[in-house]
Protein backbone atom coordinates (compact mmCIF):
# COMPACT_ATOMS: atom_id res chain seq x y z
CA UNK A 1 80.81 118.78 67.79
CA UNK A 2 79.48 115.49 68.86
CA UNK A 3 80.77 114.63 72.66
CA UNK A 4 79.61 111.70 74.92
CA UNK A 5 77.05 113.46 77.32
CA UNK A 6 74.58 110.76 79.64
CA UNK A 7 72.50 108.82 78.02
CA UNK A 8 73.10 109.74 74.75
CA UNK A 9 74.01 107.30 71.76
CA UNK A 10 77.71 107.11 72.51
CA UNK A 11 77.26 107.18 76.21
CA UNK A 12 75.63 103.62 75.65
CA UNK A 13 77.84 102.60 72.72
CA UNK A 14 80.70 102.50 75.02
CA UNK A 15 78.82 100.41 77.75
CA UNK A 16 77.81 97.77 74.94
CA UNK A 17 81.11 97.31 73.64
CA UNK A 18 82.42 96.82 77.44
CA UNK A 19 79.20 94.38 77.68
CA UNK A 20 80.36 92.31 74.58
CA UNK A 21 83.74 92.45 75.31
CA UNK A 22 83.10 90.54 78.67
CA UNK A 23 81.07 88.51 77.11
CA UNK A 24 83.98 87.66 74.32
CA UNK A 25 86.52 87.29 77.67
CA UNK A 26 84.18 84.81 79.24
CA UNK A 27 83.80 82.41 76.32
CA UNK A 28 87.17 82.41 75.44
CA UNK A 29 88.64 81.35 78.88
CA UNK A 30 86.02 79.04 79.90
CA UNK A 31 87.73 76.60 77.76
CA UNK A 32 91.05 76.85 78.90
CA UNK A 33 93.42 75.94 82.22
CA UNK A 34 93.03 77.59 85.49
CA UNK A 35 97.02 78.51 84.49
CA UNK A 36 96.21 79.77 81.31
CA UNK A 37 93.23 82.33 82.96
CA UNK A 38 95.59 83.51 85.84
CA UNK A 39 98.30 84.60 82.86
CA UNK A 40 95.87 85.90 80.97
CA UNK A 41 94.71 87.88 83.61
CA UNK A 42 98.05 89.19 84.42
CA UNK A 43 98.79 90.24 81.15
CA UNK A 44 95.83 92.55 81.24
CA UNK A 45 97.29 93.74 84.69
CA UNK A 46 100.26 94.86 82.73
CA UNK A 47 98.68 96.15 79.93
CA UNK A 48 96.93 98.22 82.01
CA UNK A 49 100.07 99.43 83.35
CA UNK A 50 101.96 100.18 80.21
CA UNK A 51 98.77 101.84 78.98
CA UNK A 52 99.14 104.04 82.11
CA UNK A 53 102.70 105.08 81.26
CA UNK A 54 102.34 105.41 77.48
CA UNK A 55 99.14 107.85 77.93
CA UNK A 56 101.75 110.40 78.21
CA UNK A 57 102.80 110.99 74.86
CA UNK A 58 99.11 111.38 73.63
CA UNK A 59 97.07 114.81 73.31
CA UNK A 60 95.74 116.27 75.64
CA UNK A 61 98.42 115.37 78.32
CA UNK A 62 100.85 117.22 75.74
CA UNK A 63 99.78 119.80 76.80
CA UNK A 64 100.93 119.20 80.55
CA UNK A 65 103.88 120.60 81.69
CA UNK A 66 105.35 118.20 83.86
CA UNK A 67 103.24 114.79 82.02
CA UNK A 68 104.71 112.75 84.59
CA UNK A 69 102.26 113.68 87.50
CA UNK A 70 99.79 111.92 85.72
CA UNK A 71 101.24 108.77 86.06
CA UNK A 72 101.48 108.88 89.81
CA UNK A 73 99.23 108.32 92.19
CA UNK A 74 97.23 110.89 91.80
CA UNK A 75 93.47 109.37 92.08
CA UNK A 76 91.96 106.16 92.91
CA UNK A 77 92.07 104.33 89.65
CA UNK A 78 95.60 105.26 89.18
CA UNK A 79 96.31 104.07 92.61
CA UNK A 80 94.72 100.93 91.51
CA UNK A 81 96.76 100.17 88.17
CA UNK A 82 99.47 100.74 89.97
CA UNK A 83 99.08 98.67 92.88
CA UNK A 84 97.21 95.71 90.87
CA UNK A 85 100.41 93.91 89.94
CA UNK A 86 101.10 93.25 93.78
CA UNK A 87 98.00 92.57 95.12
CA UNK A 88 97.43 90.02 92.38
CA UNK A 89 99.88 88.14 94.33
CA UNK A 90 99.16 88.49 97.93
CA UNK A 91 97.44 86.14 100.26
CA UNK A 92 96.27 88.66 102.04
CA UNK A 93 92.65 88.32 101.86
CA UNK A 94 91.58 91.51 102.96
CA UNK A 95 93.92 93.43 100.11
CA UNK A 96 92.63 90.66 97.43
CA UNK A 97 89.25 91.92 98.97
CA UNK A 98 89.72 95.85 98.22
CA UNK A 99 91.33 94.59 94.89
CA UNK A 100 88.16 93.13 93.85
CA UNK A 101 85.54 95.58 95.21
CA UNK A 102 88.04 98.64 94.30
CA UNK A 103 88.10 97.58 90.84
CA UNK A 104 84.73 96.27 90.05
CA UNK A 105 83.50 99.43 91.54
CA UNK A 106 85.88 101.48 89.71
CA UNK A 107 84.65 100.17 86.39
CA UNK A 108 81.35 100.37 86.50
CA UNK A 109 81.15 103.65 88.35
CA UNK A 110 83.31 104.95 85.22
CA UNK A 111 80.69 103.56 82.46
CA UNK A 112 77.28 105.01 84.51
CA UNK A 113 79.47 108.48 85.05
CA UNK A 114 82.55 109.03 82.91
CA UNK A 115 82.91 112.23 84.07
CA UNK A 116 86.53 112.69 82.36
CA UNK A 117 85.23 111.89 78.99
CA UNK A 118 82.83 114.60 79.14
CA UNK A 119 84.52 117.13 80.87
CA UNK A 120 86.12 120.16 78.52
CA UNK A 121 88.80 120.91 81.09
CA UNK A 122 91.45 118.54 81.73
CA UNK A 123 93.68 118.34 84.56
CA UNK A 124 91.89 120.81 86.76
CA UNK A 125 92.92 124.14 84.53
CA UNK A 126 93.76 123.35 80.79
CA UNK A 127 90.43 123.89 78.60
CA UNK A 128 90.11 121.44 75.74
CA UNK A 129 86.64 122.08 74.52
CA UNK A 130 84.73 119.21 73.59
CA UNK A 131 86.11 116.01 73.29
CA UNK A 132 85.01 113.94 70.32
CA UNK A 133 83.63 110.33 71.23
CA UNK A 134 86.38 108.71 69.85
CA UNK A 135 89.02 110.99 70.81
CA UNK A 136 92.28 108.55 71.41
CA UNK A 137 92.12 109.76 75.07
CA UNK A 138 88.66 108.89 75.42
CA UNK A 139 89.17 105.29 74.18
CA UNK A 140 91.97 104.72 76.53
CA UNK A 141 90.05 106.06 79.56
CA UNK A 142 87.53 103.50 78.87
CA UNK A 143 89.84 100.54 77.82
CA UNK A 144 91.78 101.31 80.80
CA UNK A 145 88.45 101.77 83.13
CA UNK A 146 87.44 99.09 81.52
CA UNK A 147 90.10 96.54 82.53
CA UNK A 148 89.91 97.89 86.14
CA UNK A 149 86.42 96.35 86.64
CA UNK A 150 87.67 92.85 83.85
CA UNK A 151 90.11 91.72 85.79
CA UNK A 152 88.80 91.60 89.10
CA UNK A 153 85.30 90.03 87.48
CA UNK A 154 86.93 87.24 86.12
CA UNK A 155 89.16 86.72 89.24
CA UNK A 156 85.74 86.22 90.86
CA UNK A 157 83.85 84.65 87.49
CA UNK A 158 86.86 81.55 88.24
CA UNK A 159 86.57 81.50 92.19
CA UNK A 160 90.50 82.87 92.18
CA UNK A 161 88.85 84.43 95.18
CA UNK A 162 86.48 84.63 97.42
CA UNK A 163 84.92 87.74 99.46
CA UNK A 164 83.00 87.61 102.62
CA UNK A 165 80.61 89.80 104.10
CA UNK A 166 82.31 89.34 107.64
CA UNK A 167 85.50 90.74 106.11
CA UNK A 168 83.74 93.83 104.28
CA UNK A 169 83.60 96.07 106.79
CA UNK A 170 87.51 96.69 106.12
CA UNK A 171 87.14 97.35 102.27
CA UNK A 172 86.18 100.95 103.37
CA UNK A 173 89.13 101.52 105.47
CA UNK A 174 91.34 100.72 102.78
CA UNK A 175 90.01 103.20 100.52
CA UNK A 176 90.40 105.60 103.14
CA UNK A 177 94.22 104.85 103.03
CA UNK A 178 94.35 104.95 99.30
CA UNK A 179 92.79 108.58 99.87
CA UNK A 180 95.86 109.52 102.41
CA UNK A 181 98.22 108.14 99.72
CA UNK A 182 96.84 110.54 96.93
CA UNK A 183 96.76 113.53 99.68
CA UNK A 184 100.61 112.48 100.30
CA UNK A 185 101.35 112.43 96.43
CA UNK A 186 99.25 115.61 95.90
CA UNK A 187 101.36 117.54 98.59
CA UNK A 188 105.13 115.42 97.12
CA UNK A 189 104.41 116.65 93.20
CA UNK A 190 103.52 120.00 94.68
CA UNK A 191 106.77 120.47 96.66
CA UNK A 192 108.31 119.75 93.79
CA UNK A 193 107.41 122.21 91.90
CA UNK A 194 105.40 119.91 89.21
CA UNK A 195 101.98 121.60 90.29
CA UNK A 196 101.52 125.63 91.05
CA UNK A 197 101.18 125.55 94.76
CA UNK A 198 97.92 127.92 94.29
CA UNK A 199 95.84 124.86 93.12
CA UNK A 200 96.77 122.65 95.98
CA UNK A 201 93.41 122.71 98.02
CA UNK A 202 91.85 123.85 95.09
CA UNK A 203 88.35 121.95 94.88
CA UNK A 204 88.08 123.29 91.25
CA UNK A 205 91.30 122.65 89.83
CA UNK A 206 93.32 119.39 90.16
CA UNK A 207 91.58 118.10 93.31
CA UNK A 208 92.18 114.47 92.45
CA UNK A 209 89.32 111.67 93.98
CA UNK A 210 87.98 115.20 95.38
CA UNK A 211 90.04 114.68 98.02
CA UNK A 212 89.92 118.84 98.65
CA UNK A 213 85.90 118.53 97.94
CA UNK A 214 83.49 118.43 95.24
CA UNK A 215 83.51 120.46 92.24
CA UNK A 216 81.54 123.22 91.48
CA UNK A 217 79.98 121.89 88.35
CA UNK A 218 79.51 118.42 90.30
CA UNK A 219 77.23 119.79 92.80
CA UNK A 220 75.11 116.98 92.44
CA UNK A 221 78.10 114.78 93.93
CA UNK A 222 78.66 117.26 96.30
CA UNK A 223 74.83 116.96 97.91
CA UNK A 224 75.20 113.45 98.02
CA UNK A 225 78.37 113.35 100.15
CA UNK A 226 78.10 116.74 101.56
CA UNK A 227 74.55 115.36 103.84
CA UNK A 228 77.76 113.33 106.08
CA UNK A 229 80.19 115.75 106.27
CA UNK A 230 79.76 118.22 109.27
CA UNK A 231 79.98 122.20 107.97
CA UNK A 232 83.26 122.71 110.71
CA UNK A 233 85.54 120.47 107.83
CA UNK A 234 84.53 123.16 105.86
CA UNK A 235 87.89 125.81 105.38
CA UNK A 236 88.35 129.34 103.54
CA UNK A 237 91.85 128.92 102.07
CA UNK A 238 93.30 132.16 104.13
CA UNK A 239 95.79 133.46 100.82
CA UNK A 240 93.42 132.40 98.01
CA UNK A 241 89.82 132.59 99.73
CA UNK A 242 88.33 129.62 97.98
CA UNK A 243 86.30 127.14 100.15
CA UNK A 244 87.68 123.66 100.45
CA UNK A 245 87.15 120.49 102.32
CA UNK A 246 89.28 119.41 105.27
CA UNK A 247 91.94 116.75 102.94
CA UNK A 248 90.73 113.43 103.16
CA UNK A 249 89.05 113.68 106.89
CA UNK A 250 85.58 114.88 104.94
CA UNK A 251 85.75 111.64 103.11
CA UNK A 252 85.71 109.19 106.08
CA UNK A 253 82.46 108.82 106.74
CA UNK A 254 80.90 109.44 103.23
CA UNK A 255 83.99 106.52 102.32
CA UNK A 256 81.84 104.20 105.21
CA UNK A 257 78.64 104.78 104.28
CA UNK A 258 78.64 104.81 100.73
CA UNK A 259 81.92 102.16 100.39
CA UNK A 260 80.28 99.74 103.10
CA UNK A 261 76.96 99.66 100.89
CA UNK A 262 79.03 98.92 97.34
CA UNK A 263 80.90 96.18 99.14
CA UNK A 264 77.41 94.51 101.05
CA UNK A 265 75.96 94.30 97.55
CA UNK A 266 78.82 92.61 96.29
CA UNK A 267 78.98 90.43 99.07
CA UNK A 268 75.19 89.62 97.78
CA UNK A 269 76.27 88.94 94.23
CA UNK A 270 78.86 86.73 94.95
CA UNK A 271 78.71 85.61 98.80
CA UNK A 272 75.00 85.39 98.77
CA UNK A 273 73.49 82.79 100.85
CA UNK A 274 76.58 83.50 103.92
CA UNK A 275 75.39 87.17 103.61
CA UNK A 276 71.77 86.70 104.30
CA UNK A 277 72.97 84.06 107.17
CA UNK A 278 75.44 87.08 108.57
CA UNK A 279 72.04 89.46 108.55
CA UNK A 280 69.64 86.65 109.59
CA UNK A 281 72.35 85.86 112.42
CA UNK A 282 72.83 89.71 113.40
CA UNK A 283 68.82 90.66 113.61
CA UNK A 284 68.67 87.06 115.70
CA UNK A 285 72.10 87.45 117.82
CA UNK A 286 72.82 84.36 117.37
CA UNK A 287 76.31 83.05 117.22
CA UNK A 288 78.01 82.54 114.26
CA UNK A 289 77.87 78.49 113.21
CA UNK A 290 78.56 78.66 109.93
CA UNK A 291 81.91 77.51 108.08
CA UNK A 292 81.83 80.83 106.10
CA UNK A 293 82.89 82.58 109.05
CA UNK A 294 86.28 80.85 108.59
CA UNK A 295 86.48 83.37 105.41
CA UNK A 296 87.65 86.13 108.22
């Protein structure tokens, strides 16, 4: 059966309809209100959500006994479709900030590696085999990945924010909280009952952001974060003898290193010239003069 693998044909099909669709999104709203945009932008926050509830009813979460952990917050992107129809509101700039970086991240990490679309097992233990490229699940993974990295791009395409390189050292930190928040809900549905208490720690079933540690057939991901995490946040599960991460605590500084340098190179796509005058001004140690720094 055909499946999405990297690189392949459908592996870039689905990046060039994203590309086009952008595209499409761009031309269409650059001739209409500032109102109009900011509505049209909320309506694909709330798409996103429905799409998030709805996904229940479609194979192969079916096959899930209780469906309804799914829609919790079980993983970042989750987290993020969730939480997007507040923080579209807020004033708080450094929440608009992780909004923007979160998402734009989210969505382009998902396109380069959609590891879900190519994996045969689905929610850490049921097998599924191949999935077929256009498998309904498949499309809505993208569509919904998708939107997590549109709607954040055209908040910044039509300046409906601004992020600064003096305020990006916190994007980071707020990850790390979304990461206790999935730990929390991981431990709740578990309590419950919703999820066999034998797969909580569990690197290799559920394990959802890898919060309990990379995955065995990710070891690739796991020697790229592993080189920052210290072997002593590295347990044997004393009942079922597996090897897991310390929850969330291994993340930290793999979360700083690797979330600092996503959110400096979006501070040099869209905060440019007060991000090489933040360097120039740190390698000098000079004070700051410029008006940016009233962006903190």
């Amino acid at each position: 059966m055909e499946q999405i693998q990297l690189f392949n044909f459908y592996y870039f099909l689905y990046i060039a309809i994203a590309v086009l669709f952008t595209i499409i999104s761009v031309k269409f709203l650059d001739h209409k209100t500032d109102k109009f945009r900011r509505r049209f932008i909320f309506s694909l926050i709330m798409i996103n959500l429905i799409i998030h509830f709805l996904k229940v009813v479609i194979y192969p979460y079916t096959l899930v006994d209780h469906v309804w952990t799914k829609v919790t917050f079980e993983n970042i992107c989750a987290s993020s479709v969730l939480l997007f129809p507040f923080l579209y509101f807020v004033k708080n700039k450094t929440l608009k900030d992780y909004m923007i970086m979160v998402g734009i991240a989210s969505g382009v990490i998902t396109f380069v590696v959609p590891l879900d679309a190519m994996s045969s097992i689905f929610n850490g233990s049921i097998s599924i085999g191949p999935r077929a490229p256009f498998l309904l699940e498949n499309i809505r993974f993208y569509f919904a990945h998708y939107l997590l990295f549109l709607i954040p791009f055209l908040m910044m395409h039509y300046k409906m924010h601004e992020i600064s390189i003096r305020r990006a050292y916190r994007a980071p930190f707020m990850l790390i909280l979304i990461f206790l928040i999935i730990f929390i809900n991981e431990l709740v549905i578990t309590a419950l009952g919703w999820v066999p208490k034998e797969h909580l720690f569990d690197p290799n079933r559920r394990n959802p952001s890898f919060i309990f540690g990379p995955k065995e057939q990710f070891s690739g991901l796991g020697m790229i974060a592993g080189i920052f995490v210290p072997s002593f946040l590295m347990l044997t599960h004393p009942v079922y003898e597996f090897t897991f991460y310390v929850p969330v605590i291994w993340l930290i500084l793999p979360t700083i290193v690797y979330g600092g340098l996503i959110a400096f190179v979006l501070c040099l796509i869209y905060d440019k010239e007060d991000t090489l005058l933040f360097l120039k001004q740190l390698v000098s140690s000079k004070p700051i003069k410029s008006e940016e720094s009233q962006k903190i």
